[in-house]
Protein backbone atom coordinates (compact mmCIF):
# COMPACT_ATOMS: atom_id res chain seq x y z
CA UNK A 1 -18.63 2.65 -20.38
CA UNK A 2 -21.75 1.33 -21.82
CA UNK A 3 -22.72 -2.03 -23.49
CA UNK A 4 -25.86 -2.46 -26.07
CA UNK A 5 -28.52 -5.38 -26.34
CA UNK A 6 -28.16 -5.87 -30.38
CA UNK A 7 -31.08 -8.40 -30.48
CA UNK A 8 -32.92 -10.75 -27.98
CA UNK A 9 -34.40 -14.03 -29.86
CA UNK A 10 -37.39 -16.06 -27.47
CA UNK A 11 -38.39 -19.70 -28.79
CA UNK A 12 -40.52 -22.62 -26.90
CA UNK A 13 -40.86 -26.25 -26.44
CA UNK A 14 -42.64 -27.72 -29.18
CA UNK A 15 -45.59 -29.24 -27.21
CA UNK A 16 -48.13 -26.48 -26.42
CA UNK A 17 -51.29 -26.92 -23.72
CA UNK A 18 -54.06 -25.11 -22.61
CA UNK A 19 -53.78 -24.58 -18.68
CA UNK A 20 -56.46 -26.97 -18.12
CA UNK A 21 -54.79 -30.02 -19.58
CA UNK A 22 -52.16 -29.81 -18.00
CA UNK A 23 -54.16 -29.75 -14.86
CA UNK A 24 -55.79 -32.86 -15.74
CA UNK A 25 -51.93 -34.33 -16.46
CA UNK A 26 -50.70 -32.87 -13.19
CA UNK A 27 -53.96 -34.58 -11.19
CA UNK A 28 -53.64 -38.00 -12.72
CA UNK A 29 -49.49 -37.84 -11.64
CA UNK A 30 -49.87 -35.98 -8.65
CA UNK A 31 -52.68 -37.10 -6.57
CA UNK A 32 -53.45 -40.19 -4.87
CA UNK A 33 -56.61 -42.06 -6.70
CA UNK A 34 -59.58 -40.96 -5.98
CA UNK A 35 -58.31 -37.63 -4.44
CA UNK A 36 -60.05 -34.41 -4.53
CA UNK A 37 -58.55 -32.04 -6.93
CA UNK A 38 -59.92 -28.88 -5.67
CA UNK A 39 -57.49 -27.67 -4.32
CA UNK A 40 -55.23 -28.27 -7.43
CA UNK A 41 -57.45 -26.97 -9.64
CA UNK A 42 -57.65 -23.54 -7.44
CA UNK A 43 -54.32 -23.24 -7.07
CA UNK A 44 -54.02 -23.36 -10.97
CA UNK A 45 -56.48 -21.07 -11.53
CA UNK A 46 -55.25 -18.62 -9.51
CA UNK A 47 -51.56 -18.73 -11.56
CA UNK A 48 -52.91 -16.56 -14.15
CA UNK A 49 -51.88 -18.44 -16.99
CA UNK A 50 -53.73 -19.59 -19.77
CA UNK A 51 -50.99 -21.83 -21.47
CA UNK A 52 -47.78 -22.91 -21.85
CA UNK A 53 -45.35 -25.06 -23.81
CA UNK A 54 -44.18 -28.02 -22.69
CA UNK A 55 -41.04 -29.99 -23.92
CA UNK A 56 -42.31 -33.43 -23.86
CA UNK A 57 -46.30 -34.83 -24.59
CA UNK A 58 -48.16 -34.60 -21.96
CA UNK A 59 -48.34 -38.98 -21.78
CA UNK A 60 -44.78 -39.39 -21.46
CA UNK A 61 -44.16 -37.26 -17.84
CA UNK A 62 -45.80 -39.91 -15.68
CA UNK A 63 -43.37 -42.36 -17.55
CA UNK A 64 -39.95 -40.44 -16.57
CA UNK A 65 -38.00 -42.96 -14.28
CA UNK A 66 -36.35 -40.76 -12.31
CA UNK A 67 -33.53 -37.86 -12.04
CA UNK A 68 -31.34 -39.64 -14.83
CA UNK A 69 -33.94 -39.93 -17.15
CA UNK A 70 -35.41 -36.42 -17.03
CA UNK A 71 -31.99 -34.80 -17.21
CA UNK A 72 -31.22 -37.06 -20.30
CA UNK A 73 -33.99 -35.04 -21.92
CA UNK A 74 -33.16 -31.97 -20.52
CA UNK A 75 -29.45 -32.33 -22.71
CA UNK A 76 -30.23 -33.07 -25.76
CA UNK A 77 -33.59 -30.68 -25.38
CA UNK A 78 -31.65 -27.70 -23.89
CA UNK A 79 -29.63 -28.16 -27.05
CA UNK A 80 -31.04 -28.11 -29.28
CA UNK A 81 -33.66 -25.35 -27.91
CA UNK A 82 -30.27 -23.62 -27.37
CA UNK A 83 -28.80 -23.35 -30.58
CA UNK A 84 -31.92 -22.43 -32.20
CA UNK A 85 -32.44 -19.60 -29.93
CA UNK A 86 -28.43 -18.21 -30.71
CA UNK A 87 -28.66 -18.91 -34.25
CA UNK A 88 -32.05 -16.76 -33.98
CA UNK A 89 -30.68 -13.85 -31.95
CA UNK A 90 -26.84 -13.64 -34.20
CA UNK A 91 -29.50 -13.62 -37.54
CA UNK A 92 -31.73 -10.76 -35.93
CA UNK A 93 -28.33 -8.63 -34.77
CA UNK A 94 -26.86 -9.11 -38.28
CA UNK A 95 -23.44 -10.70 -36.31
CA UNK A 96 -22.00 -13.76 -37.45
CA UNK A 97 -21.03 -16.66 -35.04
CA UNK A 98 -17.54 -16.40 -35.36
CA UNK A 99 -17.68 -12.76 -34.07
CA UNK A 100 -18.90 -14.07 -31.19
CA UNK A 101 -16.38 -13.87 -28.56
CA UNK A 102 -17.88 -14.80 -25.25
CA UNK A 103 -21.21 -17.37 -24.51
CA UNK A 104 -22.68 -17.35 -21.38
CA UNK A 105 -25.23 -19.83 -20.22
CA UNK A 106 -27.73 -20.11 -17.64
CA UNK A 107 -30.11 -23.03 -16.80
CA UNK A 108 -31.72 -24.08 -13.33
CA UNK A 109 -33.39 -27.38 -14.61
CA UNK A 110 -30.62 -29.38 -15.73
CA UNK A 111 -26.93 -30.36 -15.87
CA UNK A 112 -24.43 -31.58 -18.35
CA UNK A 113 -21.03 -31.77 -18.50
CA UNK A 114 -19.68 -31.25 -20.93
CA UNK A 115 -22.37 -27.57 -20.47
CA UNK A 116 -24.90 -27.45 -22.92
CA UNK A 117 -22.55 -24.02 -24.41
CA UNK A 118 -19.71 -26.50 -24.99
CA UNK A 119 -21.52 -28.84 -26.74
CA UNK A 120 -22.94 -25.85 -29.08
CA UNK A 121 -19.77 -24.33 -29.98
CA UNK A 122 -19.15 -26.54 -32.93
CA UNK A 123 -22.50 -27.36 -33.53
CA UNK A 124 -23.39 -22.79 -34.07
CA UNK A 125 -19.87 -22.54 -35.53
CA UNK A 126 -18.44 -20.17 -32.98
CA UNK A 127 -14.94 -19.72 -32.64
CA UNK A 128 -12.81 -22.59 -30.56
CA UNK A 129 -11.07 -20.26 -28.44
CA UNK A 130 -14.19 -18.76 -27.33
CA UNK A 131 -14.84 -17.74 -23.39
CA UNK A 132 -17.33 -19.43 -22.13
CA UNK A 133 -19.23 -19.39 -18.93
CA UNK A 134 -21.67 -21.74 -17.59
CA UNK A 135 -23.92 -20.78 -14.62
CA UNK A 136 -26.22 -23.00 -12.41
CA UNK A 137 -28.28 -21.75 -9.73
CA UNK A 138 -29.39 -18.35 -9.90
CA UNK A 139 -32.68 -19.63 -11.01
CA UNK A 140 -35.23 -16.86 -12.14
CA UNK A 141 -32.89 -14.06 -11.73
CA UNK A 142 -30.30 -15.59 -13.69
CA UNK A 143 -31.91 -13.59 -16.80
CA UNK A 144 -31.15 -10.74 -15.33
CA UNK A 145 -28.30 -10.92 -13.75
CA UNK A 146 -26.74 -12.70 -17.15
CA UNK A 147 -27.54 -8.99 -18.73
CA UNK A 148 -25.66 -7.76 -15.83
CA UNK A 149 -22.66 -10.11 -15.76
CA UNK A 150 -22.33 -9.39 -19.87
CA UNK A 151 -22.30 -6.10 -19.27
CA UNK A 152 -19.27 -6.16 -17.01
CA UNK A 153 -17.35 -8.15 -19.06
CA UNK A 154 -17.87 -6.24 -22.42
CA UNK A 155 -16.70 -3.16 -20.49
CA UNK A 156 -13.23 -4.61 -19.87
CA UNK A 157 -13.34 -5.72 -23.34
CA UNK A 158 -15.47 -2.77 -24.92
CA UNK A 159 -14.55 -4.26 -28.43
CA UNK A 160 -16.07 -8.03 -27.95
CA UNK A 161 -19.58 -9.36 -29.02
CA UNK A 162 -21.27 -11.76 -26.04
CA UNK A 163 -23.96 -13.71 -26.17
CA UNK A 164 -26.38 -14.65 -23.44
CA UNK A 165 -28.13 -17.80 -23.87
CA UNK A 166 -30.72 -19.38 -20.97
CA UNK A 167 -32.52 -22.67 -21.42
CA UNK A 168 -35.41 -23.40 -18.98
CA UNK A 169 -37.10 -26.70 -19.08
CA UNK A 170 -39.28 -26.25 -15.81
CA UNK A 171 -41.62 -28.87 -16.63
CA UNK A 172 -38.76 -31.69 -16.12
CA UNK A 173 -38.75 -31.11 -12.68
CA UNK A 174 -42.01 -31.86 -11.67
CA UNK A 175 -42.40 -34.49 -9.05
CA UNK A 176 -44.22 -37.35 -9.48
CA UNK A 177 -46.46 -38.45 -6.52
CA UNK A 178 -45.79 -35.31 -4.80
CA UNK A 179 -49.29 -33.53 -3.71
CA UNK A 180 -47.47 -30.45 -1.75
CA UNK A 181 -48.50 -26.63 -2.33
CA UNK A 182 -45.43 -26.07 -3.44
CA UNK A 183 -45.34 -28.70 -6.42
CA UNK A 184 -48.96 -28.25 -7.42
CA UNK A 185 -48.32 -24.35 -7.72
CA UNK A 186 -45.37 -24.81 -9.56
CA UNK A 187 -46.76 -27.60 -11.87
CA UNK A 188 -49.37 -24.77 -12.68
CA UNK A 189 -46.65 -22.39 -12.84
CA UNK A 190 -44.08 -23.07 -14.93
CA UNK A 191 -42.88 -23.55 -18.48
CA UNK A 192 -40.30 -24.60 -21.07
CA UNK A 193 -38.24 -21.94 -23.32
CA UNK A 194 -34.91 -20.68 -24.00
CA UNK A 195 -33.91 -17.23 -24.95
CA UNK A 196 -30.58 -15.27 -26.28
CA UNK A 197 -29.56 -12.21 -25.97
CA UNK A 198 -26.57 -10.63 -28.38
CA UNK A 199 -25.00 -7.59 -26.84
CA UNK A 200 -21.93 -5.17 -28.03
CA UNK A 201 -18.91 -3.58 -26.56
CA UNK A 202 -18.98 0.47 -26.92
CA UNK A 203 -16.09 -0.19 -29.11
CA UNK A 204 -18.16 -2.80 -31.44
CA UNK A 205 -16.99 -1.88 -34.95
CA UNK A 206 -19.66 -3.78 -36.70
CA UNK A 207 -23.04 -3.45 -37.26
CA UNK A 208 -24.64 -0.60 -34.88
CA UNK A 209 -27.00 -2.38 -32.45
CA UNK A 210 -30.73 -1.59 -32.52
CA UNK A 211 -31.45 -2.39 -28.56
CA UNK A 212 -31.12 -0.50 -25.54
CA UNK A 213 -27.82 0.87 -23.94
CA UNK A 214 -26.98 -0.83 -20.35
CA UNK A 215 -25.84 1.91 -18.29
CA UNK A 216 -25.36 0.27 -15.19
CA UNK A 217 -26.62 -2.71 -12.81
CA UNK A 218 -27.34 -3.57 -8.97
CA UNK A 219 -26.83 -7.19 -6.96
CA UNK A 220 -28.50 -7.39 -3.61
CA UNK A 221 -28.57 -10.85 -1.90
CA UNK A 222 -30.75 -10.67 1.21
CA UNK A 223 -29.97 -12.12 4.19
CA UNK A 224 -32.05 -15.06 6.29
CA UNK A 225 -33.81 -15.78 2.65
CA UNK A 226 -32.06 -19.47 2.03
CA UNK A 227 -35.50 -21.49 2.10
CA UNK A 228 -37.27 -18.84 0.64
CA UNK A 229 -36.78 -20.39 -2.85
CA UNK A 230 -34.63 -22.89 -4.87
CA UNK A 231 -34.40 -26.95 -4.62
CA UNK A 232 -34.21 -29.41 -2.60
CA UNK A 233 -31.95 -32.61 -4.79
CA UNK A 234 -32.50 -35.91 -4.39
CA UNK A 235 -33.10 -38.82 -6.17
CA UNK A 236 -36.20 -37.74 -7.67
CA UNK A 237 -34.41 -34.93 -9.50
CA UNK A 238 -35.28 -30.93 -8.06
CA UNK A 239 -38.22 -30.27 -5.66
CA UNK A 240 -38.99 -26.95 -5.38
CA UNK A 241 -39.14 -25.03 -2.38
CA UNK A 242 -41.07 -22.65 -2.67
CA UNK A 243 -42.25 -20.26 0.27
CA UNK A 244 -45.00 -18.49 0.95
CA UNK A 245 -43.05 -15.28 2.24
CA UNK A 246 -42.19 -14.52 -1.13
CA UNK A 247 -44.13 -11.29 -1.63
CA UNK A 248 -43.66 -10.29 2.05
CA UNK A 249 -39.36 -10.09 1.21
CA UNK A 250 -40.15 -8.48 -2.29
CA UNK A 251 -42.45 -5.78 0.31
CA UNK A 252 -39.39 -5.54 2.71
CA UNK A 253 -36.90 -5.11 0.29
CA UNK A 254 -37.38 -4.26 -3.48
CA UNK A 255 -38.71 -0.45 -2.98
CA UNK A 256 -35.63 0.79 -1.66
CA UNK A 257 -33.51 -0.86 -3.31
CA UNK A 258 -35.19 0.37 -6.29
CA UNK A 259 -34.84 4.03 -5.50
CA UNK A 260 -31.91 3.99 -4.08
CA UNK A 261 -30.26 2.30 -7.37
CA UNK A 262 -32.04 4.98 -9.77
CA UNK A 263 -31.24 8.01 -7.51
CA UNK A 264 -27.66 6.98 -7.52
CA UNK A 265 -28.41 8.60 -11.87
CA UNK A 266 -30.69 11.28 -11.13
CA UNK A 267 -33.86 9.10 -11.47
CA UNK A 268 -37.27 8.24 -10.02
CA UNK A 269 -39.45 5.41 -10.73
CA UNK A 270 -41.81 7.93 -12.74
CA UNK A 271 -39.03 8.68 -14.89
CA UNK A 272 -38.94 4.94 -15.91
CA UNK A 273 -40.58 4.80 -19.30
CA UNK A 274 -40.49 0.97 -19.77
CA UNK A 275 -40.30 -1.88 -16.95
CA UNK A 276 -39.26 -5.30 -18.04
CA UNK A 277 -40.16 -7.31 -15.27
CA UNK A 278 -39.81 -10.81 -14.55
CA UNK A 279 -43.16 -12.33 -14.24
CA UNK A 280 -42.85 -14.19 -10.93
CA UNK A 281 -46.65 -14.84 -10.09
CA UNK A 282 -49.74 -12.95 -9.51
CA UNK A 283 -49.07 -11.84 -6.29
CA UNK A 284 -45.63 -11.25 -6.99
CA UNK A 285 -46.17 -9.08 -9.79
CA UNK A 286 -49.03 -7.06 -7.51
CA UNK A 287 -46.62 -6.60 -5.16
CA UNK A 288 -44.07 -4.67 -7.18
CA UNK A 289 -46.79 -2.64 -8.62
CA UNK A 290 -47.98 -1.57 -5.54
CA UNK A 291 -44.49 -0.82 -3.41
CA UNK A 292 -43.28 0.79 -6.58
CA UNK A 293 -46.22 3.05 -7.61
CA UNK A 294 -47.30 1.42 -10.38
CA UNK A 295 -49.78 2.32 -12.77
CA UNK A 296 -50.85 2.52 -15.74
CA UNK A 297 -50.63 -0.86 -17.41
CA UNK A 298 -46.59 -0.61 -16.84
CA UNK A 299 -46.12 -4.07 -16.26
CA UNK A 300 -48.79 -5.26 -18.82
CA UNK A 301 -46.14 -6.71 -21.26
CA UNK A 302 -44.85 -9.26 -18.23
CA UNK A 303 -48.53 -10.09 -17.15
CA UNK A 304 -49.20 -11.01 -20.75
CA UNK A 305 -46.06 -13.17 -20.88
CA UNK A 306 -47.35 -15.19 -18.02
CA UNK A 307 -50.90 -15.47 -19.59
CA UNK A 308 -49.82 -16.69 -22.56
CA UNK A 309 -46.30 -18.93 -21.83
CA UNK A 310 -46.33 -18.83 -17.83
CA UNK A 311 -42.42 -18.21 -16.02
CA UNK A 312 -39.87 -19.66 -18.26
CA UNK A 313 -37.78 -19.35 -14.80
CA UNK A 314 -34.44 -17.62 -16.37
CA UNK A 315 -35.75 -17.48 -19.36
CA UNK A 316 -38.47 -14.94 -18.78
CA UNK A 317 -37.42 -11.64 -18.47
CA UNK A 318 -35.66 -11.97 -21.65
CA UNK A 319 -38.82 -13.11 -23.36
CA UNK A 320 -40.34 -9.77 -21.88
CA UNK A 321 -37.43 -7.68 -23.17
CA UNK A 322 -38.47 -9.11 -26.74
CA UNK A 323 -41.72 -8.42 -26.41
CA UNK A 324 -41.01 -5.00 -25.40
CA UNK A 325 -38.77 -4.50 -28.15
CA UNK A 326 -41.03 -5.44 -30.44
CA UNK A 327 -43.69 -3.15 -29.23
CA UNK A 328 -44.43 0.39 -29.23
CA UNK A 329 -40.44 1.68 -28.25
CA UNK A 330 -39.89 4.49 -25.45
CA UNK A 331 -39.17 7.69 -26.50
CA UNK A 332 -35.37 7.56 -27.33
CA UNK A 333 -33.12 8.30 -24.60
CA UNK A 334 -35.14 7.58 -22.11
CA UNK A 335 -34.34 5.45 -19.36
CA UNK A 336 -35.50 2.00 -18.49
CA UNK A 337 -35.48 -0.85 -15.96
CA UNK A 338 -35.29 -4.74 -16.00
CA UNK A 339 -35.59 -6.33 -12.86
CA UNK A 340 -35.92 -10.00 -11.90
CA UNK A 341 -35.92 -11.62 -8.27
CA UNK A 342 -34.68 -15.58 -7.25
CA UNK A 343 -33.22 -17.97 -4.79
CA UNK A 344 -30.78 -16.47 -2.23
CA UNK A 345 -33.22 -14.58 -1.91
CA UNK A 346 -32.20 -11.68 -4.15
CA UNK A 347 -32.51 -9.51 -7.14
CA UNK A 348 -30.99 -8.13 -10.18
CA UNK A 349 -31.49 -4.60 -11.35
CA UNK A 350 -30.76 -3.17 -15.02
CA UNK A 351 -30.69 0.10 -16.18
CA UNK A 352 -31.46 0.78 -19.51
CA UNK A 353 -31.50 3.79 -22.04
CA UNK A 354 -33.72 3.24 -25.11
């Protein structure tokens, strides 16, 4: 029982910045007077991105008073980022919002209750008895794993239409006053976007989807990885914790798990015609090339994504699946992978047939 991705739609925060001025913002917020910034402007550098899109101007982020404030932005941001993204992704699949029958949403930056997919219900015109599902927490994986999670419920209900919708908005978690590796690297990391994905049961009766076929999908939480990545809340709002053992547990871990999951269908990596690949970071990304045989240029769609918008967290390997869409397709019927990797530690595999 397969599912198919009908249409993935990408958008981002209105407020777009060169890598450098945001350096400049992050050094005047950051650092005590008078400090030197060479090390922040290194660690920058060495992100690999060029630019990104930020939801507020660059003046007001010194101004935010705290948790409360930030996550009042991050509501009625996410929002409205949100429901332009859906309305985006139902107009590209040709699928109305009141076939919609199930809206899942996944954010890491923010909270709201009422969730930000309750509050767009009315406001997209979906139906009032639709299922919803909110998830916090799965943080840069929860892109993929959302693909995985609407997969499994549109085989029980092979019939339904589900949408995926993530909202990221990384940059309202930056910490004031806060000169740590870990905040300065992801202050030079991290941007703002939202994406939605529209997928169909096998039983869909309306318009045929254009995507990929899911075939199948792979969880693996690894063990002893807690403070490997994720937050630490306080009053402040979310510091990041973010380790520098990252690459070594994607080295440990992700090669077999990759083979193992495609040999379980008669595959090999070099029978993978497309990877969509979460763009964690430089040396994450050189890391999976390298335990998984890379070559070629097969990740150059996901180190373009972080050139150009840097990691939209969640929000990221969907912005990749666009962009591969959009491209040059695999050859039909051949199969390919989306992977992503977040706190727990742990990652999310995806097969795919074009």
């Amino acid at each position: 029982m397969t599912s198919r991705i009908a249409a993935v739609h990408g958008v981002l925060a209105p407020h777009r910045h060169a890598q450098h001025e945001i350096t400049d913002m992050v050094a005047g917020m950051c650092l005590p007077p008078g400090a030197d910034r060479r090390v922040l402007d290194r660690l920058h550098r060495s992100v690999r991105v060029r630019s990104r899109h930020l939801v507020l101007p660059l003046e007001r982020y010194a101004h935010l008073d705290g948790f409360g404030a930030a996550n009042d932005v991050f509501v009625e941001a996410a929002t409205e980022l949100g429901a332009r993204a859906v309305r985006g992704a139902l107009r590209e699949a040709g699928i109305g919002p009141a076939d919609v029958d199930m809206l899942m949403f996944a954010s890491v930056t923010g909270l709201a209750t009422p969730s930000i997919d309750a509050r767009l219900v009315g406001r997209l015109g979906l139906r009032p008895d639709v299922k919803r599902l909110p998830v916090f927490g799965l943080g840069c994986v929860a892109g993929a794993a959302g693909i995985a999670r609407v997969h499994d419920y549109l085989r029980g209900w092979p019939g339904h239409v589900a949408v995926l919708l993530s909202v990221e908005l990384c940059s309202l978690t930056f910490q004031r006053a806060d000169a740590s590796t870990a905040n300065l690297i992801a202050t030079g990391l991290f941007g703002d976007g939202a994406a939605a994905l529209v997928a169909c049961g096998e039983r869909w009766r309306g318009r045929p989807a254009a995507g990929p076929a899911v075939l199948a999908t792979r969880s693996h939480l690894y063990p002893d990885t807690e403070r490997t990545m994720g937050w630490d809340i306080g009053s402040s709002g979310f510091q990041v914790v973010l380790d520098r053992s990252v690459p070594e547990v994607v080295r440990r871990h992700l090669a077999a798990d990759v083979h193992g999951f495609l040999g379980e269908h008669g595959l090999k990596p070099k029978d993978v015609t497309a990877w969509v690949c979460h763009p964690g970071g430089p040396r994450v990304l050189r890391t999976v090339a390298e335990v998984l045989g890379l070559t070629g240029g097969a990740l150059d769609v996901t180190w373009r994504s972080l050139a150009e918008v840097g990691n939209l967290s969640s929000a990221s390997v969907l912005h990749v699946l666009r962009d591969t869409l959009a491209g040059r397709r695999p050859p039909p019927g051949s199969p390919g992978l989306l992977l992503a990797m977040g706190p727990g530690f742990c990652s999310e595999l995806v097969l795919l047939r074009w």
